[in-house]
N, C-alpha and C. Protein backbone atom coordinates (compact mmCIF):
# COMPACT_ATOMS: atom_id res chain seq x y z
N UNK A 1 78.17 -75.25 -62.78
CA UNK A 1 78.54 -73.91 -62.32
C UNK A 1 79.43 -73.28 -63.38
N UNK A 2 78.90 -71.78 -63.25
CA UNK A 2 79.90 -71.42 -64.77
C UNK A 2 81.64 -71.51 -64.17
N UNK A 3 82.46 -70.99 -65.19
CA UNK A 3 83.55 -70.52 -65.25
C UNK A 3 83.31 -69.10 -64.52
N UNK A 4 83.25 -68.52 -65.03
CA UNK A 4 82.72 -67.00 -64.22
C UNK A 4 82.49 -66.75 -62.36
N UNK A 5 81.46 -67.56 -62.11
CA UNK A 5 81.06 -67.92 -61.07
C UNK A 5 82.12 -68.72 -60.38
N UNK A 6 82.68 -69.28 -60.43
CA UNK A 6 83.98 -70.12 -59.81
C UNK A 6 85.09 -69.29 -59.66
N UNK A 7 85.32 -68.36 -60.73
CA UNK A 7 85.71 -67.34 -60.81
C UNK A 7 86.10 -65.51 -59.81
N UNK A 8 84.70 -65.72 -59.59
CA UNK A 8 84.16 -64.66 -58.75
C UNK A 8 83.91 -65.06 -57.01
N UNK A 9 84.26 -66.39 -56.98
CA UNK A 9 83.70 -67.09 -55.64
C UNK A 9 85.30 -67.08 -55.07
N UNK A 10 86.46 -67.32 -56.03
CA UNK A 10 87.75 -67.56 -55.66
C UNK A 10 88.37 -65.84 -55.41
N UNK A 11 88.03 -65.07 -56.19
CA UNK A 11 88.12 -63.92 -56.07
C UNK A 11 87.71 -63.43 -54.70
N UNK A 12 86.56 -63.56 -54.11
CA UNK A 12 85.92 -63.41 -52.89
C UNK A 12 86.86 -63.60 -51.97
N UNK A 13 87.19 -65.24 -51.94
CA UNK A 13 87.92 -65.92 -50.77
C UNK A 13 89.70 -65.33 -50.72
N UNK A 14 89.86 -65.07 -51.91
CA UNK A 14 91.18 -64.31 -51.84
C UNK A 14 90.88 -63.00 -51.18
N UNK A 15 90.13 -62.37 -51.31
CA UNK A 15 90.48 -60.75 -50.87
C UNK A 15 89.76 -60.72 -49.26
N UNK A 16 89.14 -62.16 -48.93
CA UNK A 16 88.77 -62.43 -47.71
C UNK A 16 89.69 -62.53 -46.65
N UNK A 17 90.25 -63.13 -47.34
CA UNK A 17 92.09 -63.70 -46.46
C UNK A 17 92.93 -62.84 -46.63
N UNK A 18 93.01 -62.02 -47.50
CA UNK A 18 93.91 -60.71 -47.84
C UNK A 18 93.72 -60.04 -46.84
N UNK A 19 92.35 -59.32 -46.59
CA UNK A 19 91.77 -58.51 -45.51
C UNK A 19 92.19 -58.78 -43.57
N UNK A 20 91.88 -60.14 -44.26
CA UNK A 20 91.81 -60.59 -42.48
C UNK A 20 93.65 -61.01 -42.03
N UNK A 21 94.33 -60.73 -43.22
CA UNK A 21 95.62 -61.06 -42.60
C UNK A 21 96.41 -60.70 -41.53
N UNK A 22 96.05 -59.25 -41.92
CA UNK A 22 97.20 -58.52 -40.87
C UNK A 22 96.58 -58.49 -39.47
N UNK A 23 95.18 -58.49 -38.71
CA UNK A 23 94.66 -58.99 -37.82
C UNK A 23 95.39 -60.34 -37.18
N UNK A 24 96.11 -61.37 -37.84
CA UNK A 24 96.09 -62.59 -37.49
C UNK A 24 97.73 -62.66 -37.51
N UNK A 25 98.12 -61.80 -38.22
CA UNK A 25 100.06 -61.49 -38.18
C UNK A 25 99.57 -60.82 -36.85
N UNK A 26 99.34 -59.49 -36.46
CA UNK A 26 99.67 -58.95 -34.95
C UNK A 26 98.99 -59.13 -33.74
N UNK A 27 98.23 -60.71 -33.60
CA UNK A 27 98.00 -60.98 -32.62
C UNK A 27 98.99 -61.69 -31.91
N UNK A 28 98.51 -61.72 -30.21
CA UNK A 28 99.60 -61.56 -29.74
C UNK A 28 99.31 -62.53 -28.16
N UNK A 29 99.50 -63.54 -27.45
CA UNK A 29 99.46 -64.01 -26.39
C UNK A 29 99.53 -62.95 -25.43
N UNK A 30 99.12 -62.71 -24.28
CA UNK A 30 99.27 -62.32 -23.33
C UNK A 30 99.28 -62.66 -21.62
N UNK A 31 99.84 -63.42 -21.30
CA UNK A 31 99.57 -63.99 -19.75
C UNK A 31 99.37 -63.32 -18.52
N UNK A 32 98.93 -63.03 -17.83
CA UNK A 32 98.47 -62.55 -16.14
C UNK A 32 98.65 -63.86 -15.27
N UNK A 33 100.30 -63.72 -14.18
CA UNK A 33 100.55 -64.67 -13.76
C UNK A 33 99.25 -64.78 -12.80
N UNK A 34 99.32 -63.38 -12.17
CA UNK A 34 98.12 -63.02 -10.65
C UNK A 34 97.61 -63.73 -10.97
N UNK A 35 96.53 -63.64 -12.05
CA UNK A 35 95.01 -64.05 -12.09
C UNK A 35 95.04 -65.57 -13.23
N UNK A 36 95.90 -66.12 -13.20
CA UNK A 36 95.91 -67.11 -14.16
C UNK A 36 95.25 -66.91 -15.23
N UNK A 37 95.48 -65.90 -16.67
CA UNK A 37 94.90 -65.58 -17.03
C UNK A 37 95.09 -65.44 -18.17
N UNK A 38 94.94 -66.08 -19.72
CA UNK A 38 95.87 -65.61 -20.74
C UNK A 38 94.99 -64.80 -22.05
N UNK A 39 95.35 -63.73 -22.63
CA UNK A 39 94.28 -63.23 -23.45
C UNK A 39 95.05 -63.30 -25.02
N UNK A 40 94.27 -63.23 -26.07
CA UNK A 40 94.62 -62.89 -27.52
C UNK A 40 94.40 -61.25 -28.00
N UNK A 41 95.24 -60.68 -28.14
CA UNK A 41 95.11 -59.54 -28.21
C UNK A 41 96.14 -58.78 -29.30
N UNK A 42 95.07 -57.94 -30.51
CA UNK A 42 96.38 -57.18 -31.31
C UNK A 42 97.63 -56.32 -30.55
N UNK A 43 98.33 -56.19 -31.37
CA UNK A 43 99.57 -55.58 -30.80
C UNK A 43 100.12 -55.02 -32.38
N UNK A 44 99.80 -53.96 -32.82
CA UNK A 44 100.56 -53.62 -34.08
C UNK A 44 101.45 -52.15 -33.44
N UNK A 45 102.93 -52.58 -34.26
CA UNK A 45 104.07 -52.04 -34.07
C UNK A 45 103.43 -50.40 -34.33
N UNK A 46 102.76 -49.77 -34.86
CA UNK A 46 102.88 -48.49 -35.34
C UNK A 46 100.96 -48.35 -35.70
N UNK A 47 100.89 -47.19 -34.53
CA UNK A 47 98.75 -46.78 -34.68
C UNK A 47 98.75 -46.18 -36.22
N UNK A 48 99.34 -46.03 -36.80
CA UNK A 48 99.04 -45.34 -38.21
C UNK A 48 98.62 -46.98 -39.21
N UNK A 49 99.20 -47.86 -38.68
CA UNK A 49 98.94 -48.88 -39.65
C UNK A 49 97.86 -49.20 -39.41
N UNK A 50 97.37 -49.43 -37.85
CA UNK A 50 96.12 -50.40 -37.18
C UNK A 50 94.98 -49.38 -38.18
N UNK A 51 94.99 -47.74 -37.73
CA UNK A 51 94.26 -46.87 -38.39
C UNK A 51 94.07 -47.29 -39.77
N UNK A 52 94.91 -47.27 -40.25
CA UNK A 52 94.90 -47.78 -42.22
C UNK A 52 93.94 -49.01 -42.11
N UNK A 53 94.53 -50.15 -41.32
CA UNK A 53 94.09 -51.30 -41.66
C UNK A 53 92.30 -50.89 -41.02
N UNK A 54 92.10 -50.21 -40.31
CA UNK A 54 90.41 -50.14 -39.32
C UNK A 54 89.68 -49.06 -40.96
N UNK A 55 90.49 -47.99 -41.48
CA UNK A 55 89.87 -47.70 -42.16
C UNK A 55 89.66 -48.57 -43.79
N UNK A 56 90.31 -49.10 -44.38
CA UNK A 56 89.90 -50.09 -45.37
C UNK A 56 88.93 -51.49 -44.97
N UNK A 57 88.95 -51.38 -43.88
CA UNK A 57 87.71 -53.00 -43.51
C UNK A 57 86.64 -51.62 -43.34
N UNK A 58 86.59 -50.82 -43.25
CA UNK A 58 85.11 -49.94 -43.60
C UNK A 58 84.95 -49.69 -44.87
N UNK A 59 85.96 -49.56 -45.59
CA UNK A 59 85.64 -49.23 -46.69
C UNK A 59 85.33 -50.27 -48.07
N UNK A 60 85.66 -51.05 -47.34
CA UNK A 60 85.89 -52.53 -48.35
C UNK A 60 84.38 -53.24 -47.61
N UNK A 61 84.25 -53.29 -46.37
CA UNK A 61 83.71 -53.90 -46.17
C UNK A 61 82.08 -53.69 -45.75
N UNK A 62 81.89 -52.01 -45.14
CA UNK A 62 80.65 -51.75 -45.36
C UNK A 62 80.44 -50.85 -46.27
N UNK A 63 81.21 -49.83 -46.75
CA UNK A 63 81.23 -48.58 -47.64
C UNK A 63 80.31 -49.00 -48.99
N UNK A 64 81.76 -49.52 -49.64
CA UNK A 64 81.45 -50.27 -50.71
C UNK A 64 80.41 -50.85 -50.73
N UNK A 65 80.45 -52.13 -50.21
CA UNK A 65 79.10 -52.90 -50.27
C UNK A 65 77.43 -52.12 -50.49
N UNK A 66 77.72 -50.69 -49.67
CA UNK A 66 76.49 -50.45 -49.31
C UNK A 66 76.39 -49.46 -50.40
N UNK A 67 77.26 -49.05 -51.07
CA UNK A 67 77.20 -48.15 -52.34
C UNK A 67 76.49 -49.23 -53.77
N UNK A 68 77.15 -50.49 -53.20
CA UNK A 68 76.80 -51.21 -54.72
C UNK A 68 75.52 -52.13 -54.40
């Protein structure tokens, strides 16, 4: 396998985990004593960020792609 290619595969997996971070920082437990019930659910401090973060996974992730 080249240099290049090892290269470009590590590149991938970095901006993979970059992307998916802040999803996995503002999740959040949630319990329902009533219904015994516990959910995973975002919770980000401020809608201007969630917005930022919803518009770059379109743009990174289908935009782009579908331009190149």
């Amino acid at each position: 396998v080249s240099r290049n290619a090892l290269l470009g595969v590590g590149f991938i997996w970095a901006l993979s985990i970059l992307m998916a971070s802040p999803v996995a920082y503002h999740q959040r437990l949630f319990h329902r004593d009533v219904s015994n019930q516990t959910f995973c659910w975002e919770q980000w401090p401020n809608q201007r960020h969630k917005k930022a973060y919803v518009v770059c996974t379109f743009v990174f992730g289908y935009l782009l792609p579908l331009l190149l």
